[in-house]
C-alpha atoms as a PDB file:
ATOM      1  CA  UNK A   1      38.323 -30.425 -25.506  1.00  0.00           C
ATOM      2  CA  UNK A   2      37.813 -28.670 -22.134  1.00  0.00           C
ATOM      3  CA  UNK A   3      37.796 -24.541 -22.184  1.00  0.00           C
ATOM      4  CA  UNK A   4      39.328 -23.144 -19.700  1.00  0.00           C
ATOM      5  CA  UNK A   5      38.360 -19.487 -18.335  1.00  0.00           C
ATOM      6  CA  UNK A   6      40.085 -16.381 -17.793  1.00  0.00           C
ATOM      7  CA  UNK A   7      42.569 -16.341 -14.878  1.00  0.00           C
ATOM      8  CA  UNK A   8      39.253 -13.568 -13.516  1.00  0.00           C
ATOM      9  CA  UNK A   9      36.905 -16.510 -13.767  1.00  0.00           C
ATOM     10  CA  UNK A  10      39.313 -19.056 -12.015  1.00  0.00           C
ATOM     11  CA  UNK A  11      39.797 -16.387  -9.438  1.00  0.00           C
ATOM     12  CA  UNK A  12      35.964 -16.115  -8.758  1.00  0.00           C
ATOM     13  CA  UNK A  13      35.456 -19.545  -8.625  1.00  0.00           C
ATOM     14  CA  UNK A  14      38.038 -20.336  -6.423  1.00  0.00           C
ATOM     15  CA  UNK A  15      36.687 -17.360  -3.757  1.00  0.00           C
ATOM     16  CA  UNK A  16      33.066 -19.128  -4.266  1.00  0.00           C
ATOM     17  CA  UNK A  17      34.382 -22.453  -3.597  1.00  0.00           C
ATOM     18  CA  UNK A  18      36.368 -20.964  -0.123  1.00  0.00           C
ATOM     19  CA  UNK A  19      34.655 -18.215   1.286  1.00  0.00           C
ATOM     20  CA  UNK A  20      30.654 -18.653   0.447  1.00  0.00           C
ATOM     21  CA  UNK A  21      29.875 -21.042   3.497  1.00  0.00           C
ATOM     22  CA  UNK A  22      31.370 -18.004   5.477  1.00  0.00           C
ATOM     23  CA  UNK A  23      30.008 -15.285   3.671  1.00  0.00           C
ATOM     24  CA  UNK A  24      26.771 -17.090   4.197  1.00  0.00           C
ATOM     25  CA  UNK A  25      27.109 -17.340   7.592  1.00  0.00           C
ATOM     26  CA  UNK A  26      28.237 -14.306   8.419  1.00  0.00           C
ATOM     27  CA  UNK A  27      25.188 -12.413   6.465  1.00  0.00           C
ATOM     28  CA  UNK A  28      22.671 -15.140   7.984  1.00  0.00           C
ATOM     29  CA  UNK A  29      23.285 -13.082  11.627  1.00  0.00           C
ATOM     30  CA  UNK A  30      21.931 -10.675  10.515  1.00  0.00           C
ATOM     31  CA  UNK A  31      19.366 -11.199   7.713  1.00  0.00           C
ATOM     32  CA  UNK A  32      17.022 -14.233   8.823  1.00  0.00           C
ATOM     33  CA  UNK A  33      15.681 -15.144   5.160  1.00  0.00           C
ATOM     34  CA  UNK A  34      17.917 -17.797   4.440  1.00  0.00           C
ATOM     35  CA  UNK A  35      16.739 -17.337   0.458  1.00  0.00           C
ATOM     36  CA  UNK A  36      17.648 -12.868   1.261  1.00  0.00           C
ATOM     37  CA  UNK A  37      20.664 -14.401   2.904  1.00  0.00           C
ATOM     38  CA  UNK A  38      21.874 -15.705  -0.178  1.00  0.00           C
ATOM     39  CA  UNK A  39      21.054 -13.403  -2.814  1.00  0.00           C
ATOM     40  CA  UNK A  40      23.319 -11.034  -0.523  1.00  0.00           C
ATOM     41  CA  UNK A  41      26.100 -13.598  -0.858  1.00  0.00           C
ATOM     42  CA  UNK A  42      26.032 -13.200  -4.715  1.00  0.00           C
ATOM     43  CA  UNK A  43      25.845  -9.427  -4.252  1.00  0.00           C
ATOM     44  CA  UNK A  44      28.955  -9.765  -2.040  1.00  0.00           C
ATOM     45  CA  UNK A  45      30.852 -11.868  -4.876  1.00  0.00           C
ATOM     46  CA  UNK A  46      29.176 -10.049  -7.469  1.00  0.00           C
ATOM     47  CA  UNK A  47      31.465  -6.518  -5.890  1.00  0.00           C
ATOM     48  CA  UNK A  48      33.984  -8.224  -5.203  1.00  0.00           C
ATOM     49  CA  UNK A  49      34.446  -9.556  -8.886  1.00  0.00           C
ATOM     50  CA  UNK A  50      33.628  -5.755 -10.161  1.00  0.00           C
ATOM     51  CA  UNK A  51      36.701  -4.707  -8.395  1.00  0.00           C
ATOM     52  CA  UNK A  52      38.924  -7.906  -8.490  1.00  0.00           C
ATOM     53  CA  UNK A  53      41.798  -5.778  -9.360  1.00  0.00           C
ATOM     54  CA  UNK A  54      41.776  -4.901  -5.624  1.00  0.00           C
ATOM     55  CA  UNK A  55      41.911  -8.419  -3.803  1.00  0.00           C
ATOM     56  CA  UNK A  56      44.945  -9.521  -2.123  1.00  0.00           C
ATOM     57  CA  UNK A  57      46.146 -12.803  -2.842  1.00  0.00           C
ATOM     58  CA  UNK A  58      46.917 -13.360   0.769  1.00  0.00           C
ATOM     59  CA  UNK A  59      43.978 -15.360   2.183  1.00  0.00           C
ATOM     60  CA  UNK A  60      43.702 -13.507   5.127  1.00  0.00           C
ATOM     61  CA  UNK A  61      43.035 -10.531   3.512  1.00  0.00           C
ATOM     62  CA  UNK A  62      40.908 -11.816   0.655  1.00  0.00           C
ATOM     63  CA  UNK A  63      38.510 -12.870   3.957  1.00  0.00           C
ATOM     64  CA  UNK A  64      38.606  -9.567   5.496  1.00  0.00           C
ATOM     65  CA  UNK A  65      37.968  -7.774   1.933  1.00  0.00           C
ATOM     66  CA  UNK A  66      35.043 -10.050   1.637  1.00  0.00           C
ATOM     67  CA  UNK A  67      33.721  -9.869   5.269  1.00  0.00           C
ATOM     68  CA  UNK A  68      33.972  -5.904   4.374  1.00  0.00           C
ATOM     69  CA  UNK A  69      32.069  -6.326   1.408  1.00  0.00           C
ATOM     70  CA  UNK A  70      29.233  -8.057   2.969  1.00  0.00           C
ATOM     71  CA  UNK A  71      29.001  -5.624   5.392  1.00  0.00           C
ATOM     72  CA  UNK A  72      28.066  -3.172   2.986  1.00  0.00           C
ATOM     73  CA  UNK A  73      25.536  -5.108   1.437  1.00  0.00           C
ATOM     74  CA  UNK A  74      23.854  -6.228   4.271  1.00  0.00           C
ATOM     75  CA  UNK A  75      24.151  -2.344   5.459  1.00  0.00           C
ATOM     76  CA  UNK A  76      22.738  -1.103   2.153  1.00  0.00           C
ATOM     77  CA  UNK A  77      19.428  -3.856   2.223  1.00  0.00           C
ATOM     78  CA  UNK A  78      19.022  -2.921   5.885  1.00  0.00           C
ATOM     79  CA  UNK A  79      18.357   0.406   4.510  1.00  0.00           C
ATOM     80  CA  UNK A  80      16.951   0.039   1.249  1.00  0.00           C
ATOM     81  CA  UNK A  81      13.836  -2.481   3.394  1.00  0.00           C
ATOM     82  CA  UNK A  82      13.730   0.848   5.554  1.00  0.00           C
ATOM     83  CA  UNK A  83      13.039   2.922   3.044  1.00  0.00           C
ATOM     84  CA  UNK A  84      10.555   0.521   1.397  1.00  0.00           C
ATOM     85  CA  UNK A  85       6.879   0.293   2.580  1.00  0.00           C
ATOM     86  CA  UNK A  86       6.156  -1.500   5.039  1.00  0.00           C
ATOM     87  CA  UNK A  87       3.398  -4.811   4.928  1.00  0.00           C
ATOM     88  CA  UNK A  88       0.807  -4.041   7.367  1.00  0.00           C
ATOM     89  CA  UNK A  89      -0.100  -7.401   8.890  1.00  0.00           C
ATOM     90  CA  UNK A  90      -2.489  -6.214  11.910  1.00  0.00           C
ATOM     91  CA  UNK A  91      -6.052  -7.018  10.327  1.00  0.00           C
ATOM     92  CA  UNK A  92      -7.602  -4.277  12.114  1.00  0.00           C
ATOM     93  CA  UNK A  93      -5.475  -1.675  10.941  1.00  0.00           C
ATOM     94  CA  UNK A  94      -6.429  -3.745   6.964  1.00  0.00           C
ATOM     95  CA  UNK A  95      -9.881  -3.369   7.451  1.00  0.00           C
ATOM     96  CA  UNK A  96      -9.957   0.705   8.846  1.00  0.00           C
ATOM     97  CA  UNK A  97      -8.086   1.030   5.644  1.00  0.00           C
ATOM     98  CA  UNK A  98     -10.806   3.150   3.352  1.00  0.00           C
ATOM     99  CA  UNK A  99     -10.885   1.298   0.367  1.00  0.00           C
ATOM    100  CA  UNK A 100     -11.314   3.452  -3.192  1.00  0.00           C
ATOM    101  CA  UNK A 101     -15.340   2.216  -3.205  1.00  0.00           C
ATOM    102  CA  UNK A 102     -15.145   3.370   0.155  1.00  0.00           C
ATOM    103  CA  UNK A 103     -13.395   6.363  -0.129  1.00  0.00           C
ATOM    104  CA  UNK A 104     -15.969   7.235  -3.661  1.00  0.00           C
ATOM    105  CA  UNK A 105     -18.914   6.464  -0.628  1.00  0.00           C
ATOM    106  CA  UNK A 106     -17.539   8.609   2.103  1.00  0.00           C
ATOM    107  CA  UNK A 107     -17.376  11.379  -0.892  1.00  0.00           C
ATOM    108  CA  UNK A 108     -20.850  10.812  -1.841  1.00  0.00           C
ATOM    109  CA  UNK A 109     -21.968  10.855   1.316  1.00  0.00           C
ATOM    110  CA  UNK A 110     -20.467  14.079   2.586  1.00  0.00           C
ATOM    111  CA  UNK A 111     -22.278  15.834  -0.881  1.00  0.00           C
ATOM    112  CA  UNK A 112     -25.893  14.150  -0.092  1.00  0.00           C
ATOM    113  CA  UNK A 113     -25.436  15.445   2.756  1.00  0.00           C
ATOM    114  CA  UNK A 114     -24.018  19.191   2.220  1.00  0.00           C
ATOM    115  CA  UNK A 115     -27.228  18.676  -0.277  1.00  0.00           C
ATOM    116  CA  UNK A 116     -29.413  17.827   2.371  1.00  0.00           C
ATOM    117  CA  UNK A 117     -28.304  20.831   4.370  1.00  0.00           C
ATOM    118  CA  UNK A 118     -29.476  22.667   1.083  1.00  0.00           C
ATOM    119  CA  UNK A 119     -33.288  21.927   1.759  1.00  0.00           C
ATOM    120  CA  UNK A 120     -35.732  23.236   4.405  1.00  0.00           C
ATOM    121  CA  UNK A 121     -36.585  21.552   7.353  1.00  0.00           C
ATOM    122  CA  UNK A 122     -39.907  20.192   5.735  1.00  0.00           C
ATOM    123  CA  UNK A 123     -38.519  18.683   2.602  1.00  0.00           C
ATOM    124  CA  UNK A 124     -35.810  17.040   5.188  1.00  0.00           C
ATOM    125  CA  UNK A 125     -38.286  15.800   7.034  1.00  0.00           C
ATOM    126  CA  UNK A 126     -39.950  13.797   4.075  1.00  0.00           C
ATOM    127  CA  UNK A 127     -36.899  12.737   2.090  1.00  0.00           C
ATOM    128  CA  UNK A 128     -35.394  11.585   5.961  1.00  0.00           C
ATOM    129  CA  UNK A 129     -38.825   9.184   6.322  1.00  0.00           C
ATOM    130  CA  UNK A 130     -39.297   8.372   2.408  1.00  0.00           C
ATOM    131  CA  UNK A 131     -35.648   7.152   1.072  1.00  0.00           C
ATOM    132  CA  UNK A 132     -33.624   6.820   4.386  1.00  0.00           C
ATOM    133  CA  UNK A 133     -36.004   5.079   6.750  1.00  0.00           C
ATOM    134  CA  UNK A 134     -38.216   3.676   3.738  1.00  0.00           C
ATOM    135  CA  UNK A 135     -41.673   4.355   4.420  1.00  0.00           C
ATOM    136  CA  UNK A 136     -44.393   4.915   2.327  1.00  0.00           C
ATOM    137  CA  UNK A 137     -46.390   7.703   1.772  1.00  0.00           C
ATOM    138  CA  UNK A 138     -49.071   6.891   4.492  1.00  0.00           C
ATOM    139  CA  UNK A 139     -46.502   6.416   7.199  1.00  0.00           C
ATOM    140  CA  UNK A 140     -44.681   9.208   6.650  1.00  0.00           C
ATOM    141  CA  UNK A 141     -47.707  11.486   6.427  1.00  0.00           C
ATOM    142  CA  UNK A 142     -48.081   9.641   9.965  1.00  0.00           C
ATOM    143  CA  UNK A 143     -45.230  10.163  11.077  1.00  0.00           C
ATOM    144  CA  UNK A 144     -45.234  13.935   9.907  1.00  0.00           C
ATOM    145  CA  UNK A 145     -48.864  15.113  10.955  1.00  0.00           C
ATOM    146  CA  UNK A 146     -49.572  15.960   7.415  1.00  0.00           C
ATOM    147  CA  UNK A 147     -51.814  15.101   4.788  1.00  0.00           C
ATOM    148  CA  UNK A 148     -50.427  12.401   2.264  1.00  0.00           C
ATOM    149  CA  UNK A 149     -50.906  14.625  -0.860  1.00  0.00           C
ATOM    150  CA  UNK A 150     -48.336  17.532   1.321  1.00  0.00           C
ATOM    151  CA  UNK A 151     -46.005  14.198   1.778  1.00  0.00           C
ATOM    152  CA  UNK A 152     -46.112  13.393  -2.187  1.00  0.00           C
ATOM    153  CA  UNK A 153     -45.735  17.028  -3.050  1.00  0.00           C
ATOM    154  CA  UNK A 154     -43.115  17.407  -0.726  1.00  0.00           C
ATOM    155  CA  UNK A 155     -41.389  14.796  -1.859  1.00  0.00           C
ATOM    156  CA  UNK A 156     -41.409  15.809  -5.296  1.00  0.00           C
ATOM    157  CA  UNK A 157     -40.477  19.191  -4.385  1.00  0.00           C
ATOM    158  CA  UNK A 158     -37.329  17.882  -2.102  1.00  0.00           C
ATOM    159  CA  UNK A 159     -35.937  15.988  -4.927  1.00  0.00           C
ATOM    160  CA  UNK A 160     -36.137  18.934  -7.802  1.00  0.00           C
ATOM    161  CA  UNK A 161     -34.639  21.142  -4.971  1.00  0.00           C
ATOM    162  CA  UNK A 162     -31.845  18.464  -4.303  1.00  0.00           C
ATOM    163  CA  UNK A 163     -31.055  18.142  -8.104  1.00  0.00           C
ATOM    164  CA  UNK A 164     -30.142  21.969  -8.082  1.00  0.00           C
ATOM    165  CA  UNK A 165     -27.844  22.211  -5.239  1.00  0.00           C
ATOM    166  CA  UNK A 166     -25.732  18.766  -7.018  1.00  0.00           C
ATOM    167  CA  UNK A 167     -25.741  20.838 -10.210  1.00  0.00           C
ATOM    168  CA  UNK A 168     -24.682  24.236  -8.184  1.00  0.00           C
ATOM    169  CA  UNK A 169     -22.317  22.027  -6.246  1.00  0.00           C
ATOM    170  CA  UNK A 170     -20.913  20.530  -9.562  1.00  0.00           C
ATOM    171  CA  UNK A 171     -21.872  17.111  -9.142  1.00  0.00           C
ATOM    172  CA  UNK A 172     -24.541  16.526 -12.101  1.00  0.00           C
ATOM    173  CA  UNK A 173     -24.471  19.119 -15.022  1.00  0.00           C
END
């Protein structure tokens, strides 16, 4: 035994049947996805279903009240994508992009630096030669014009003195 569906449902599958080659066409002008381009169809039928107590039997009509429909919904996507975000595909633009590691870096670097600020010239000097440009002791006493036991106690000096300005600056505790 075959069940037959409301007179609504016959309705709906009788506009599918006649007007979705159309309604697909007509949307494909304007939105180039063919797979977009049909989901917009459905939303068009989908309306028009939601308010099939205002179609007009007259085919004519029914066309024109569909073709109006679609309108809409391809009006109301256009703007929805607008107000969406939009993919950046220019891979330099990508990679200038600060990353959250680099963003955390270009933090930290900014407060080694406002701590580097912090110490005198002299302890500068040796933390600059020690831990930035690497070199040991003797080079940087070199380097420096100083003895190597001024470069050690420098050193240790520099790094006590950069300890307090990250805890005054709120960084360590």
């Amino acid at each position: 035994m075959m069940r037959r569906g409301s007179p609504d449902e016959e309705l709906m599958t009788a506009l599918y049947t006649e007007h979705y080659g159309i309604l697909l066409n007509f949307i494909t002008r304007y939105v180039h996805d063919r797979h977009r381009a049909e989901d917009l169809v459905q939303e068009t039928l989908l309306r028009a279903w939601r308010h099939i107590d205002h179609l007009d039997p007259h085919p004519g009509r029914t066309r024109s009240y569909l073709l109006t429909i679609a309108r809409n919904v391809v009006t109301n996507n256009w703007r929805a994508e607008q107000r969406r975000p939009r993919l950046v595909t220019d891979d330099m633009a990508v990679e200038s992009a600060p990353t959250g590691d680099n963003v955390d870096q270009m933090v930290e670097g900014w407060l080694v630096a406002e701590a580097l600020e912090r110490l005198s010239d002299d302890h500068r000097a040796v933390v600059q030669a020690m831990y930035y440009d690497g070199q040991s002791v003797a080079d940087a006493a070199r380097q420096l014009s100083v003895p190597e036991g001024t470069v050690k106690s420098r050193a240790y000096y520099a790094v006590r003195a950069l300890r307090q300005a990250f805890e005054e600056m709120g960084v360590l505790r």
